[in-house]
Protein backbone atom coordinates (compact mmCIF):
# COMPACT_ATOMS: atom_id res chain seq x y z
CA UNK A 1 -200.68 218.59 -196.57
CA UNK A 2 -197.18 217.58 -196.10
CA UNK A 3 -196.33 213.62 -197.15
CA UNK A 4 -193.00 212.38 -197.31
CA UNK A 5 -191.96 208.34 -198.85
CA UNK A 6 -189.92 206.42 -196.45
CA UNK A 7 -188.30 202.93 -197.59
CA UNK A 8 -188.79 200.02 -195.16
CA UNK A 9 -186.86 196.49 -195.88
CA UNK A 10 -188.98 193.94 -194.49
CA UNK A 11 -186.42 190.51 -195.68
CA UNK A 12 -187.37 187.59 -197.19
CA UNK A 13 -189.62 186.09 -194.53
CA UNK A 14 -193.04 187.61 -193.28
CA UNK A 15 -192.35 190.29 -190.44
CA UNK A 16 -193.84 192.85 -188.46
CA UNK A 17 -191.50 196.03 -188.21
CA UNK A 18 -191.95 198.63 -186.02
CA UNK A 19 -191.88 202.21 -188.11
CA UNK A 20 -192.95 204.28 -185.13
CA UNK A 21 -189.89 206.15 -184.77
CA UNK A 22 -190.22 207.38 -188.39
CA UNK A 23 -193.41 208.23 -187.93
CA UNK A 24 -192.64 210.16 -184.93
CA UNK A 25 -189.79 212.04 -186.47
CA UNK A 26 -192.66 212.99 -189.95
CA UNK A 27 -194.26 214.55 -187.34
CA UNK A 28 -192.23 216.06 -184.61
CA UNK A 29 -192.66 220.15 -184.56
CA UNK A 30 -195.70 220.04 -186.72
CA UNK A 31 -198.15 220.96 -184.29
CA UNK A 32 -202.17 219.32 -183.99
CA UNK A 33 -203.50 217.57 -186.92
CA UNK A 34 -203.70 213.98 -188.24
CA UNK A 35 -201.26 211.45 -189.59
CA UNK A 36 -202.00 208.95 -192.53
CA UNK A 37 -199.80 206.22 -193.00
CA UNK A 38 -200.31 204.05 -196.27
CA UNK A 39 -198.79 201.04 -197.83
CA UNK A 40 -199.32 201.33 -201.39
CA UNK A 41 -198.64 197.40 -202.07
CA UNK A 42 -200.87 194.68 -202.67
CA UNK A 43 -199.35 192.68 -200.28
CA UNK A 44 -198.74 194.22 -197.48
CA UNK A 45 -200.83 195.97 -194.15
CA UNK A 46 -200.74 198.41 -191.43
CA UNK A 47 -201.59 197.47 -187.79
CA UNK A 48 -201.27 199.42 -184.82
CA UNK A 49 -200.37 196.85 -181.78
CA UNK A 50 -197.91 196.07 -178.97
CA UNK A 51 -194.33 194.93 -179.97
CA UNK A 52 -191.52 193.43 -178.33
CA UNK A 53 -193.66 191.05 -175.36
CA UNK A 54 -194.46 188.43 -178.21
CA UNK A 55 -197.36 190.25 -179.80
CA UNK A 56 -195.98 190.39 -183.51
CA UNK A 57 -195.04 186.65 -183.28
CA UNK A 58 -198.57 186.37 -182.13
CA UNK A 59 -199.70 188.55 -184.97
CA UNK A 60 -197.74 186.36 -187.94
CA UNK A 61 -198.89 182.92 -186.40
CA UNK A 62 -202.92 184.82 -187.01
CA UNK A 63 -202.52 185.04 -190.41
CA UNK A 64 -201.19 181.95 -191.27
CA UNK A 65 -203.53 180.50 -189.34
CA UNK A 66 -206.16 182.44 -191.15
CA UNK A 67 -204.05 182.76 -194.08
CA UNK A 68 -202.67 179.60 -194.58
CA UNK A 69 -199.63 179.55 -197.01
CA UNK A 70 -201.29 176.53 -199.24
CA UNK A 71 -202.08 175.57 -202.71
CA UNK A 72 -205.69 176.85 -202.20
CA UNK A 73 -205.17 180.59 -203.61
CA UNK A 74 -206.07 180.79 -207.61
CA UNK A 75 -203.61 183.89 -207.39
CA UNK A 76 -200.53 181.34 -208.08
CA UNK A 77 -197.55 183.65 -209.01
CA UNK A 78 -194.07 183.88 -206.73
CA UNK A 79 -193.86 181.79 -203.77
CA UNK A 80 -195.65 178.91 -202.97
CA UNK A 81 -198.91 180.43 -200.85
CA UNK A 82 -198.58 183.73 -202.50
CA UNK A 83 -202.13 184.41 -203.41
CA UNK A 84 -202.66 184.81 -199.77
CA UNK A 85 -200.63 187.65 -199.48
CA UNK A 86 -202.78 189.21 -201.75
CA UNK A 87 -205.53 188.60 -199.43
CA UNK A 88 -203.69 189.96 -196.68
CA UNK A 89 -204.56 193.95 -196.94
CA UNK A 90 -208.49 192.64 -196.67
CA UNK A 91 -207.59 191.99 -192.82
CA UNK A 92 -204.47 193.86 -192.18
CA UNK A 93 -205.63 197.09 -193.46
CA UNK A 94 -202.82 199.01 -196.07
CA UNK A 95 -203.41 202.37 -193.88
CA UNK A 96 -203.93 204.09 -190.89
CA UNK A 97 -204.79 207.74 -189.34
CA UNK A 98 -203.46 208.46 -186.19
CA UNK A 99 -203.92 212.14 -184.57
CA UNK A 100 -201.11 214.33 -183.49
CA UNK A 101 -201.27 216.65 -180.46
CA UNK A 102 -198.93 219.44 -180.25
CA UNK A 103 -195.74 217.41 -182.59
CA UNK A 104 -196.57 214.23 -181.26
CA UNK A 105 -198.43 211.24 -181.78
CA UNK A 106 -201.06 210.63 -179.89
CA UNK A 107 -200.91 206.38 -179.32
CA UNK A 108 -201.57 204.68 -176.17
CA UNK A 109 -198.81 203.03 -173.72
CA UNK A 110 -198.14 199.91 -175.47
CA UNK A 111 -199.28 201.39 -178.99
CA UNK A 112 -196.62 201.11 -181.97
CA UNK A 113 -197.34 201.71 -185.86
CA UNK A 114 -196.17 198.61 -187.55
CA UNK A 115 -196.08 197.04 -191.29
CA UNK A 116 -196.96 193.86 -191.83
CA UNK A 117 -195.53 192.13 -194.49
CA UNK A 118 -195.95 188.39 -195.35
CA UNK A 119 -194.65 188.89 -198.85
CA UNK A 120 -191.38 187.21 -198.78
CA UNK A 121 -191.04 187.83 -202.50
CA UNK A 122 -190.62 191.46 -201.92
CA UNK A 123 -188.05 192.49 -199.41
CA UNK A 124 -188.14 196.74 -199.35
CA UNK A 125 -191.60 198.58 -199.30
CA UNK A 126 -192.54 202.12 -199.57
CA UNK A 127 -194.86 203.88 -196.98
CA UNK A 128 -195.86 207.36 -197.51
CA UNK A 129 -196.05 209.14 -194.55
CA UNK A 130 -198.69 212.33 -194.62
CA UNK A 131 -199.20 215.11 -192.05
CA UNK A 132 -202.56 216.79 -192.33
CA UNK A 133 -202.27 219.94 -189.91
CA UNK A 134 -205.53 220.74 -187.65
């Protein structure tokens, strides 16, 4: 297994940031096999979706909406609403598998792998990137 730790700055607000084009270079030239991406942070998520038409707004405005950024969380350190944050890998998964087919990966049209991070607290992340060959 190859794996490889890229660094991602997310800011100081919650985002959604395409790392696609990382992921696609991990794995350019390695032939079939299977691609895990994981966030190892408490606070932060994988999801695969559409970006750029409104969909990550869309995404953000979910989870607080689900998530709301309140005094309700007994998790009370950092930011006002932070406990939810920690909640947020529960529903915004911290990994994904994606196959690769001949060096490339194998996502649909409108598919892009993005990190969601609501954890304005914390403004780089780490992903580790890991090529499994078939």
């Amino acid at each position: 297994m190859r794996s490889e730790v890229i660094t991602v700055q997310t800011g100081s607000r919650p985002t959604v940031r395409d790392i696609t084009a990382e992921a696609e270079r991990f794995v350019s030239g390695q032939g079939d096999g299977l691609l895990h991406v994981f966030v190892p942070h408490a606070t932060a998520g994988l999801a695969i979706i559409e970006t750029g038409s409104g969909s990550d707004d869309d995404l953000l405005r979910a989870i607080d909406d689900l998530l709301p950024t309140d005094d309700r969380w007994r998790h009370r350190h950092g930011s006002p609403g932070h406990g939810r944050d920690h909640v947020l890998p529960a529903f915004v998964p911290p990994y994904a598998t994606l196959p690769v087919l001949d060096g490339r990966l194998a996502l649909g049209t409108w598919q892009s792998i993005c990190l969601v991070d609501t954890n304005g607290d914390n403004p780089s992340r780490k992903v580790r990137l890991s090529f499994l060959p078939g």
